[in-house]
C-alpha atoms as a PDB file:
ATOM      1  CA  UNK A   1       6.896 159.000  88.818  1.00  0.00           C
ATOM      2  CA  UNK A   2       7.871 155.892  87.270  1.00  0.00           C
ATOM      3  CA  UNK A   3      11.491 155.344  86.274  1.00  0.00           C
ATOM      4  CA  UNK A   4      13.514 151.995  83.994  1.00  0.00           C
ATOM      5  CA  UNK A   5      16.389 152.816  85.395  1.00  0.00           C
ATOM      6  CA  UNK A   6      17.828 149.254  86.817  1.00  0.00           C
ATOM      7  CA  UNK A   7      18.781 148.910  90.423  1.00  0.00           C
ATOM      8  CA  UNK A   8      19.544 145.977  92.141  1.00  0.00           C
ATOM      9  CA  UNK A   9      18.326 144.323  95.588  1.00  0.00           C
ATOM     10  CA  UNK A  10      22.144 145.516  96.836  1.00  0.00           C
ATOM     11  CA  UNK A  11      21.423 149.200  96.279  1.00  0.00           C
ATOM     12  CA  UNK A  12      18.915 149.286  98.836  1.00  0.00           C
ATOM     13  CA  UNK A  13      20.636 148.880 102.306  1.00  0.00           C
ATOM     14  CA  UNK A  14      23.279 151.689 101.251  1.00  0.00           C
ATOM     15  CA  UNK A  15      20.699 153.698  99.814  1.00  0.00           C
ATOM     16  CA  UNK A  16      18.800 153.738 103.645  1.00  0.00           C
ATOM     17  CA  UNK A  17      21.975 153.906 105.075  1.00  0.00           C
ATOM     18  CA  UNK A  18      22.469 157.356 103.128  1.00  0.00           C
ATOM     19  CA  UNK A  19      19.021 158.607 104.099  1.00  0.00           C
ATOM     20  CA  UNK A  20      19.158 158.035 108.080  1.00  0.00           C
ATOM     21  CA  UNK A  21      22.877 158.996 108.111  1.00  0.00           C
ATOM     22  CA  UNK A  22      23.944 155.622 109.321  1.00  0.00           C
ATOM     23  CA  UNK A  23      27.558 154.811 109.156  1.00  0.00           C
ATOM     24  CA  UNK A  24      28.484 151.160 107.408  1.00  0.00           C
ATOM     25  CA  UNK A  25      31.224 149.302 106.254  1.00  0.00           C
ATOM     26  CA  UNK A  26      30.665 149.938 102.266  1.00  0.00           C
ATOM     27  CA  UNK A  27      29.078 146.841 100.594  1.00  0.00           C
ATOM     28  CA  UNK A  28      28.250 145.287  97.005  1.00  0.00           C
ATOM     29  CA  UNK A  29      25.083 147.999  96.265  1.00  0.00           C
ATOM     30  CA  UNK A  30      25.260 151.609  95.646  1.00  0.00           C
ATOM     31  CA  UNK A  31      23.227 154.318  96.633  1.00  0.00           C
ATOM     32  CA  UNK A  32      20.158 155.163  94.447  1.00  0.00           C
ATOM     33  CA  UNK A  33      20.139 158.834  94.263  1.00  0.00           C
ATOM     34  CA  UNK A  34      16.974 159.075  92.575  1.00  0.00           C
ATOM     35  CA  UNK A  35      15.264 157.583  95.796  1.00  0.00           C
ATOM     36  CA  UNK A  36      17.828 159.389  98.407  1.00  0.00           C
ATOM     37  CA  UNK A  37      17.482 162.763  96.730  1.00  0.00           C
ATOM     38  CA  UNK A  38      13.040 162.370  96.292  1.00  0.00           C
ATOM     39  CA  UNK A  39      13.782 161.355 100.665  1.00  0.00           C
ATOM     40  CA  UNK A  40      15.491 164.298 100.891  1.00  0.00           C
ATOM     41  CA  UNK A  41      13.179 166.564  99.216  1.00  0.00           C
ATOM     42  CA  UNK A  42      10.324 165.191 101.155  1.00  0.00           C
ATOM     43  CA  UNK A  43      12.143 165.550 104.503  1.00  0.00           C
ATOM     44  CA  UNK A  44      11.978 161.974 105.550  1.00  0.00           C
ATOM     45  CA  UNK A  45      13.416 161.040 109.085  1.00  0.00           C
ATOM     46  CA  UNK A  46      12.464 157.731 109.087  1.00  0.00           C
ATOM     47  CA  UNK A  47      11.903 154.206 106.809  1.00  0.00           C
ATOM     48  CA  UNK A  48       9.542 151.302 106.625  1.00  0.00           C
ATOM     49  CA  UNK A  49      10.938 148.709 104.716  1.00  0.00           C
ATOM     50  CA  UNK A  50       8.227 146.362 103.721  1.00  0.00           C
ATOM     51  CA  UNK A  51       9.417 142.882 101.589  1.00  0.00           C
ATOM     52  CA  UNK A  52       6.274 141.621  99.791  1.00  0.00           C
ATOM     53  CA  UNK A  53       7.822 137.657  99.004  1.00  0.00           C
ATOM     54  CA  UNK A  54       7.489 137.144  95.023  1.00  0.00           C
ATOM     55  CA  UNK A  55       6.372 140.450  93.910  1.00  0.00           C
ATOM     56  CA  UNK A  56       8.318 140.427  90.124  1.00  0.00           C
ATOM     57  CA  UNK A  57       7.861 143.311  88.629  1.00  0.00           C
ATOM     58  CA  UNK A  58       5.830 141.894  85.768  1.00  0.00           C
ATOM     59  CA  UNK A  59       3.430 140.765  88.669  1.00  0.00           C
ATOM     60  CA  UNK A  60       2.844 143.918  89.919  1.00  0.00           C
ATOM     61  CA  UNK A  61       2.086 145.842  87.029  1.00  0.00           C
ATOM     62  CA  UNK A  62      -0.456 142.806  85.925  1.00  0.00           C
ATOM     63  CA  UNK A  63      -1.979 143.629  90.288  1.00  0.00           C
ATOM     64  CA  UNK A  64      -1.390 147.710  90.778  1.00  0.00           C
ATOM     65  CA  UNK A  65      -5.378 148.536  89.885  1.00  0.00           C
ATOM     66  CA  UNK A  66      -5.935 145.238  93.129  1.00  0.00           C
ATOM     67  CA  UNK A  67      -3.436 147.250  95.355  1.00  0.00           C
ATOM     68  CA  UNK A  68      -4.596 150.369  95.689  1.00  0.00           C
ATOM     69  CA  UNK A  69      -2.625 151.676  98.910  1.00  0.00           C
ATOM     70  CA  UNK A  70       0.710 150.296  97.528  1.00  0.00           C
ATOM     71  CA  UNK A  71      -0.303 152.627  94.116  1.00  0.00           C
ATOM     72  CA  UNK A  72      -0.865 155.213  96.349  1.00  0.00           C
ATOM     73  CA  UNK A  73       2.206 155.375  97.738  1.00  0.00           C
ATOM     74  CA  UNK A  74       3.851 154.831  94.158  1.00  0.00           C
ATOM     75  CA  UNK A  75       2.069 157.239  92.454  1.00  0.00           C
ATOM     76  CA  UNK A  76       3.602 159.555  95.458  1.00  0.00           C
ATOM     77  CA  UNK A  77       7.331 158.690  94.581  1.00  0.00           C
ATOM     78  CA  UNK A  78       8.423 156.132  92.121  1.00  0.00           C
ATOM     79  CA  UNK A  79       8.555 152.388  90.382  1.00  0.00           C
ATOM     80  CA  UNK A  80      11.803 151.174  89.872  1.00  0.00           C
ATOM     81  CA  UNK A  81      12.464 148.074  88.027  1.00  0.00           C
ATOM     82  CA  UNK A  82      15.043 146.210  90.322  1.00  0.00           C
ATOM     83  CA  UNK A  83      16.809 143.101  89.690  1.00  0.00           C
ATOM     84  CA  UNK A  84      16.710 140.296  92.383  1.00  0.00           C
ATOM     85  CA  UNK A  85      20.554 138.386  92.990  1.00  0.00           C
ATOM     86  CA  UNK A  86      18.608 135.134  93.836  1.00  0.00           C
ATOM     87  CA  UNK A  87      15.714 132.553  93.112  1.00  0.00           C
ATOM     88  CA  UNK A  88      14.996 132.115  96.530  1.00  0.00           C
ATOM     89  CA  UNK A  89      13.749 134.019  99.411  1.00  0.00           C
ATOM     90  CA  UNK A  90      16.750 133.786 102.254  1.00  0.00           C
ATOM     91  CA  UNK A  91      19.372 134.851  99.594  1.00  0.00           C
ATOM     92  CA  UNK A  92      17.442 137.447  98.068  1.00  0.00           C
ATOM     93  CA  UNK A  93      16.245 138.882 101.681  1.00  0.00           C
ATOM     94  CA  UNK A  94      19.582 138.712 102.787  1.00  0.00           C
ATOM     95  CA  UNK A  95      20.987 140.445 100.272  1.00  0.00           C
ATOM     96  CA  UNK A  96      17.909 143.302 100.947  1.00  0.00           C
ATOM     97  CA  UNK A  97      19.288 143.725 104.384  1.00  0.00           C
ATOM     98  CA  UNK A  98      23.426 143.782 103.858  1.00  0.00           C
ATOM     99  CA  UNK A  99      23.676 145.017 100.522  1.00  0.00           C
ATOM    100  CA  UNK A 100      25.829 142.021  99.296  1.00  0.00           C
ATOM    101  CA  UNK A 101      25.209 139.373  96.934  1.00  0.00           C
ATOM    102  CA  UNK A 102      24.761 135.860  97.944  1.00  0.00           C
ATOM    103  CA  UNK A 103      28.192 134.391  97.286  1.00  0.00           C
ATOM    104  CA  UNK A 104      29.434 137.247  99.669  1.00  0.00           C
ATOM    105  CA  UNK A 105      27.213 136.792 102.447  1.00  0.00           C
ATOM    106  CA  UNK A 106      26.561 133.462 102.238  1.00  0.00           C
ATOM    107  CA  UNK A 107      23.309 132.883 103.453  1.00  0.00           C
ATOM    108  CA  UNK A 108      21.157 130.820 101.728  1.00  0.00           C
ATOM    109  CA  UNK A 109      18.800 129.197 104.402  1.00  0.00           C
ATOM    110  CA  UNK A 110      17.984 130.638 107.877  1.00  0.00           C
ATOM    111  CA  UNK A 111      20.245 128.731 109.478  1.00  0.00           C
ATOM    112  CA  UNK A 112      23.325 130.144 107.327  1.00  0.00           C
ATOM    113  CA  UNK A 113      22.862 132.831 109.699  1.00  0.00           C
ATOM    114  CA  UNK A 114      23.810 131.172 112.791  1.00  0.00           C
ATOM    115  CA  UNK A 115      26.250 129.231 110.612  1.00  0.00           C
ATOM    116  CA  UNK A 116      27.806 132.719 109.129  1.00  0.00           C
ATOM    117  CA  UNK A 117      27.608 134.175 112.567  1.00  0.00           C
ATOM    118  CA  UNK A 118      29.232 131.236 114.554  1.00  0.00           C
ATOM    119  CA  UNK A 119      32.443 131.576 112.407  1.00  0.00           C
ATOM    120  CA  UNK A 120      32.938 135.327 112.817  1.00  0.00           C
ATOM    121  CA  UNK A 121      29.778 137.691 114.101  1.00  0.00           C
ATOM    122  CA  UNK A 122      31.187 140.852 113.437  1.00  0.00           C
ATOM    123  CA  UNK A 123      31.389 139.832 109.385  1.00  0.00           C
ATOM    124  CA  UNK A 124      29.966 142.786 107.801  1.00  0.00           C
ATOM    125  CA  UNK A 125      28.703 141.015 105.089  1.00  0.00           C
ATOM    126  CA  UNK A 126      26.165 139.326 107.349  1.00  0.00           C
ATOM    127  CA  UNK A 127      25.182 142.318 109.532  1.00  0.00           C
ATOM    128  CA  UNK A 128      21.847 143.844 108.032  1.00  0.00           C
ATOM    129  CA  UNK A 129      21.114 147.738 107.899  1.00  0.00           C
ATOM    130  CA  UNK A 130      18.808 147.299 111.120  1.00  0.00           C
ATOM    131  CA  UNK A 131      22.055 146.000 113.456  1.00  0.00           C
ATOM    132  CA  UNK A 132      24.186 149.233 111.205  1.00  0.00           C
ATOM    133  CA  UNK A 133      21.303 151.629 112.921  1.00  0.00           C
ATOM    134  CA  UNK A 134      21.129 150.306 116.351  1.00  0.00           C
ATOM    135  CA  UNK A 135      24.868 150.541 116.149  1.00  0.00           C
ATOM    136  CA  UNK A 136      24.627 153.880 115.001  1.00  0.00           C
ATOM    137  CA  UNK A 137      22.108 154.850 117.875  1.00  0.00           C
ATOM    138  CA  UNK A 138      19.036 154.712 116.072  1.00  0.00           C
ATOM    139  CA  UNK A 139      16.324 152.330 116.949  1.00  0.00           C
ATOM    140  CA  UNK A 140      15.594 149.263 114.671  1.00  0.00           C
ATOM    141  CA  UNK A 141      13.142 146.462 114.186  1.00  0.00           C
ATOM    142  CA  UNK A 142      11.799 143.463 112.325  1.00  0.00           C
ATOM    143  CA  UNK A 143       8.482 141.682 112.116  1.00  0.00           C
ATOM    144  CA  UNK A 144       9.338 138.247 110.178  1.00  0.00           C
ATOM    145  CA  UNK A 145       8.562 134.786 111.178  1.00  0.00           C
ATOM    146  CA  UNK A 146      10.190 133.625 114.387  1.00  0.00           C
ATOM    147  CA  UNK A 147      13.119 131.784 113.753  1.00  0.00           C
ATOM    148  CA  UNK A 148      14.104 134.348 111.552  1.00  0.00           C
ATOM    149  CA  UNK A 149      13.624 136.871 113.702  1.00  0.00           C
ATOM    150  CA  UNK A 150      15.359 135.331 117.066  1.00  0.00           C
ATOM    151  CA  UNK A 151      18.823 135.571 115.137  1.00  0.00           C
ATOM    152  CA  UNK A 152      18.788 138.688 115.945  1.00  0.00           C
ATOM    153  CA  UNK A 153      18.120 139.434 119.175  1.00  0.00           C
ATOM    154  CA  UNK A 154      20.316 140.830 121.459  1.00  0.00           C
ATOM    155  CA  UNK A 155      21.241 143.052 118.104  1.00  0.00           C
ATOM    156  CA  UNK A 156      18.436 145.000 117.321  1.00  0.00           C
ATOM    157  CA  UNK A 157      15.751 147.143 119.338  1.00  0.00           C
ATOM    158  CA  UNK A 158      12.266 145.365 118.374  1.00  0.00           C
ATOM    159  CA  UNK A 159      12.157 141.997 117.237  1.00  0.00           C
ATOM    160  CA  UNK A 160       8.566 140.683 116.386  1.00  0.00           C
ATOM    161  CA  UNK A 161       8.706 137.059 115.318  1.00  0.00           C
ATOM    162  CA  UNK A 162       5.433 135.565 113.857  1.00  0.00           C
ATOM    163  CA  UNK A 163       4.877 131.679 113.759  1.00  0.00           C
ATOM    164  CA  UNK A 164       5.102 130.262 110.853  1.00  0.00           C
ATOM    165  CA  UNK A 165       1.061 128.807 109.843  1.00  0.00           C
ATOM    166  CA  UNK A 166      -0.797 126.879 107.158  1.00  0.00           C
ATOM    167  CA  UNK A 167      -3.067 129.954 107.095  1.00  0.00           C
ATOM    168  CA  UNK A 168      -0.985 132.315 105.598  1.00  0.00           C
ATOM    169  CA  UNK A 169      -3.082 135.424 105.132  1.00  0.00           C
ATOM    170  CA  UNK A 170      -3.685 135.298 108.945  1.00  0.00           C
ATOM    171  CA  UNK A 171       0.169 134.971 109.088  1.00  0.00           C
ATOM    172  CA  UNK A 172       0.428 137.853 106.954  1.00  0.00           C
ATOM    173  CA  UNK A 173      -2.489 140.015 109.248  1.00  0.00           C
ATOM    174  CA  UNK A 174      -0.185 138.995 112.502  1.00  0.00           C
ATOM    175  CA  UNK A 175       2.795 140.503 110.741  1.00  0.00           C
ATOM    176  CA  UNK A 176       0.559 143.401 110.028  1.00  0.00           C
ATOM    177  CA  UNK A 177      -0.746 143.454 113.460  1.00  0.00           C
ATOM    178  CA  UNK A 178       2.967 143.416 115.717  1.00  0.00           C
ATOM    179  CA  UNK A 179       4.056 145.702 112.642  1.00  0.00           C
ATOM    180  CA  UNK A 180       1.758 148.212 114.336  1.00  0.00           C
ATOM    181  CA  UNK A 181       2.860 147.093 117.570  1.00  0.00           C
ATOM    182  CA  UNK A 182       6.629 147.752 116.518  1.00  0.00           C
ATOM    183  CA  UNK A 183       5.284 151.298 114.975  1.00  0.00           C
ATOM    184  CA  UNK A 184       4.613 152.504 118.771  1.00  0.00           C
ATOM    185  CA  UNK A 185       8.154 152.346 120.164  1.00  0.00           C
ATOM    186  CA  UNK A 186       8.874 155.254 117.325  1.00  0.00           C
ATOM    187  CA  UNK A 187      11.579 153.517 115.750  1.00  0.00           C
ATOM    188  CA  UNK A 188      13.810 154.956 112.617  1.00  0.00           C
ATOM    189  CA  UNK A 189      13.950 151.928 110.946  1.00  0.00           C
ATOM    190  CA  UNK A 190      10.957 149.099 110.378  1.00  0.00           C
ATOM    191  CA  UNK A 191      11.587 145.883 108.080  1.00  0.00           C
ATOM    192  CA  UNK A 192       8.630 143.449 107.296  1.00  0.00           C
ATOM    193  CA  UNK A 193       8.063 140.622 105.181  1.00  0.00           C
ATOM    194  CA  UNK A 194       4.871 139.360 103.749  1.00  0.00           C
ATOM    195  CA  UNK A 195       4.329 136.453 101.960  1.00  0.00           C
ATOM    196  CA  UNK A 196       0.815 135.747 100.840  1.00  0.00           C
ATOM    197  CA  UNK A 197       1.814 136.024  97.077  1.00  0.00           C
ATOM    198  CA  UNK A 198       4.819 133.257  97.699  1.00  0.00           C
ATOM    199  CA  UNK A 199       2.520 130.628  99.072  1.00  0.00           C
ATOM    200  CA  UNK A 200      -0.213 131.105  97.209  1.00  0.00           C
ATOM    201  CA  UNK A 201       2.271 130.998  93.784  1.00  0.00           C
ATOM    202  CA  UNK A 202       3.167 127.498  95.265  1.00  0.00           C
ATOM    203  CA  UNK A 203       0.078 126.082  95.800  1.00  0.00           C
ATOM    204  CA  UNK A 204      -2.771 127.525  94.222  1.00  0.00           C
ATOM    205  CA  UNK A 205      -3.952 126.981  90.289  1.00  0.00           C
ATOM    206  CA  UNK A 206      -6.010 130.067  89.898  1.00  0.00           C
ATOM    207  CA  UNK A 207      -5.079 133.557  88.773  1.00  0.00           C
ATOM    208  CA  UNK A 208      -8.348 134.591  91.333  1.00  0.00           C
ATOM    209  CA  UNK A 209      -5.951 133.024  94.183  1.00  0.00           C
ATOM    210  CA  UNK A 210      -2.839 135.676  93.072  1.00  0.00           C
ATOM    211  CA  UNK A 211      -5.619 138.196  93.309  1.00  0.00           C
ATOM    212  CA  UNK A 212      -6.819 137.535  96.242  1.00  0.00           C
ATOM    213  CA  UNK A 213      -3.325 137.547  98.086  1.00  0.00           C
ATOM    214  CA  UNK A 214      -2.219 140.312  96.909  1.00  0.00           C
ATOM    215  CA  UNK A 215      -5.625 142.608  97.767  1.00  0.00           C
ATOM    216  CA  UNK A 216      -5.019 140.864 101.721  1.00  0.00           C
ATOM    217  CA  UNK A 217      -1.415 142.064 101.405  1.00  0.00           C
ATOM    218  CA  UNK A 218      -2.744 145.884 100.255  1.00  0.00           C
ATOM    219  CA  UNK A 219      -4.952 145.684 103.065  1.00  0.00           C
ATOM    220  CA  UNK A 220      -2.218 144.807 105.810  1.00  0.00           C
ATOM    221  CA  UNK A 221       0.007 147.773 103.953  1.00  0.00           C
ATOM    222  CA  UNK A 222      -2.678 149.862 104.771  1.00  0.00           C
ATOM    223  CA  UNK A 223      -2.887 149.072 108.247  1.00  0.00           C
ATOM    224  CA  UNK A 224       1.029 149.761 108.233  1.00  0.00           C
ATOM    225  CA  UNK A 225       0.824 152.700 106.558  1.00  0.00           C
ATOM    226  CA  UNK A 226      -2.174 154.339 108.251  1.00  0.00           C
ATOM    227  CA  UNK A 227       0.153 153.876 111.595  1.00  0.00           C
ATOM    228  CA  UNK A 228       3.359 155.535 110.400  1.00  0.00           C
ATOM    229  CA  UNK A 229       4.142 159.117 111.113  1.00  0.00           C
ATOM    230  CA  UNK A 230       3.924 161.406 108.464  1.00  0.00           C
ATOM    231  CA  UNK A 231       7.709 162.017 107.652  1.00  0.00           C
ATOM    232  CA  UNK A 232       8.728 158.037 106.643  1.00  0.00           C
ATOM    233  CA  UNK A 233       9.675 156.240 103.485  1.00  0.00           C
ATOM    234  CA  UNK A 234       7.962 153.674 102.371  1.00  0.00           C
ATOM    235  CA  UNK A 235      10.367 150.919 100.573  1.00  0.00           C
ATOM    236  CA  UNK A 236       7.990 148.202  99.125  1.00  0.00           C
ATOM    237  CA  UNK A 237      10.446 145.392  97.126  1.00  0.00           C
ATOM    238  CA  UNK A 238       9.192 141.899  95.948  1.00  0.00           C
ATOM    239  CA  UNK A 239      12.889 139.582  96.747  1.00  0.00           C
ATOM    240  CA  UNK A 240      12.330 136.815  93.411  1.00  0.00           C
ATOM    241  CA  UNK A 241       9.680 136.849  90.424  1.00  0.00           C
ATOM    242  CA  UNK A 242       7.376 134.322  91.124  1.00  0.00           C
ATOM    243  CA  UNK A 243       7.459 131.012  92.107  1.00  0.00           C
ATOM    244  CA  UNK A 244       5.576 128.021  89.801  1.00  0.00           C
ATOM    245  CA  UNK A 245       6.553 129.603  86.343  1.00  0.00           C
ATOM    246  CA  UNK A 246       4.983 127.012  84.044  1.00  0.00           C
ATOM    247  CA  UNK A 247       1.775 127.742  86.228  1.00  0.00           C
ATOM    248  CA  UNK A 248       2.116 131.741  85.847  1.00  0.00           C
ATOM    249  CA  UNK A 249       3.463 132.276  82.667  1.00  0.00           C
ATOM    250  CA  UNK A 250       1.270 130.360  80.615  1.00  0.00           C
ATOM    251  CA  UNK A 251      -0.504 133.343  78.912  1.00  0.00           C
ATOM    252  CA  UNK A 252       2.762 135.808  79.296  1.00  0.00           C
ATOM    253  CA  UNK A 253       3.763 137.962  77.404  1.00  0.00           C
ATOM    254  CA  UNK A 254       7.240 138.414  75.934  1.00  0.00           C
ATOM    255  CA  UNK A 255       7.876 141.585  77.921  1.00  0.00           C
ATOM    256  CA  UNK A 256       6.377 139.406  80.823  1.00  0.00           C
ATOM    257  CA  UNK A 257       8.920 136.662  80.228  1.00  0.00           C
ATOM    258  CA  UNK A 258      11.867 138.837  80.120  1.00  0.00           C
ATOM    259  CA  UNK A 259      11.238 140.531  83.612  1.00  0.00           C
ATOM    260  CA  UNK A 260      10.858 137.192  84.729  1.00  0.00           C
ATOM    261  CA  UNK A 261      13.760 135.546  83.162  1.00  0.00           C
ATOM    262  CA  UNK A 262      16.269 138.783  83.963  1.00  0.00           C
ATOM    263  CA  UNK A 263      14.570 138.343  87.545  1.00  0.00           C
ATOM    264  CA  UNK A 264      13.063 141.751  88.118  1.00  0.00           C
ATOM    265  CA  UNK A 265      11.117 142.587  90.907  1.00  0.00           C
ATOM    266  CA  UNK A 266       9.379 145.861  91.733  1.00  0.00           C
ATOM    267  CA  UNK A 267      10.772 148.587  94.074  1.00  0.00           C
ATOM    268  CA  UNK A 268       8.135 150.996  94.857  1.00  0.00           C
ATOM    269  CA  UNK A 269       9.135 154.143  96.593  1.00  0.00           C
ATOM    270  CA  UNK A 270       6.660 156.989  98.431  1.00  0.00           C
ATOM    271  CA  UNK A 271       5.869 158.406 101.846  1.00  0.00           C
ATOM    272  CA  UNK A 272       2.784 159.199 103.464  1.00  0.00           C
END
């Protein structure tokens, strides 16, 4: 079920909040019904939120047929075309996890969030839907690189920071791997980020390089996915089209350059 109905990055903290119940002070984004009412009618207790860095929605269209577990769990819900609120990865992510738009929550590099915390911690607008479910009793965790992930500890069940590498597909497996790890505990609430697709945007020349990210990234889905219980959501979102433009969209075309342009990415939707 594909759908061109426009959301935004916003919509998607509220819209989790609405499926596990969990009480938060109401922010930019709105709920998606279309997503909370396909959760409901599958009977989904539970979410993995996986952030796949520079996935534009033009991008994955041009990579579905190379990601075959991420089309499987699309072709079991839905493809929303979803507009990003920043350029840049911290903004964009940030705005994933509070539902509020950068010049609201005001973080635009990682250490914004020590910043933003420092002045007052108990700002909504920079408290992500993970802290919202541990305060509503549910358990929560992250697997994102480490310094990321050590701003919140003490606030959150599981946190499962990776070390930032040169190699960056065995990054990607490691996030994969403590994913897993994180999977045991039986939490309600999972949020990953991979970002194969980003680094390779930045510094590879080849189309064959794209590819071959994005088939490592299906493979570390699967491994994910494979260790989920049966009853959870999977919410796959890219956070920016892609990096390197004049690289990328040499050959695009002019629907291609409008997604990128009006900074779509793809929100895919299913459960197992």
């Amino acid at each position: 079920m594909d759908s061109d109905k426009q959301c935004s990055l916003v919509d998607i903290a509220p819209t989790i909040s609405e499926i596990l119940n969990i009480n938060m002070v109401k922010p930019n984004g709105s709920v998606l019904t279309q997503i909370t009412d396909y959760a409901q009618k599958n009977n989904t207790k539970k979410v993995v939120l996986i952030i796949v860095d520079s996935l534009g929605f033009a991008l994955y269209q041009h990579l579905t047929k190379l990601m075959s577990t991420v089309k499987k769990i699309a072709d079991s819900g839905m493809v929303l075309k979803c507009k990003s609120t920043a350029d840049h990865t911290t903004p964009a992510i940030a705005s994933i996890f509070t539902g509020y738009y950068p010049e609201e929550h005001h973080l635009y590099y990682t250490d914004d969030i020590y910043k933003e915390r420092a002045k007052n911690e108990s700002n909504p607008k920079i408290k992500t839907i993970m802290e919202w479910a541990h305060d509503n009793g549910l358990k929560s965790g992250i697997v994102i690189e480490t310094h990321g992930a050590e701003s919140l500890l003490n606030r959150i069940d599981g946190i499962f920071g990776v070390p930032d590498s040169d190699d960056i597909i065995e990054y990607d497996k490691y996030i994969a791997e403590n994913t897993k790890k994180a999977l045991e505990s039986n939490p309600d609430i999972v949020a990953v980020h991979l970002r194969s697709i980003d680094r390779f945007a930045h510094r590879s020349k080849t189309w064959d390089d794209i590819k071959y990210s994005a088939q490592r990234i299906d493979e570390y889905i699967e491994m994910i996915y494979s260790n989920a219980d049966s009853n959870t959501l999977f919410i796959i979102c890219g956070d920016h089209p892609i990096h390197s433009s004049q690289k990328w969209l040499q050959k695009a075309n002019k629907i291609d350059y409008e997604n990128y342009h009006k900074r779509h990415v793809a929100l895919i939707v299913g459960t197992k």
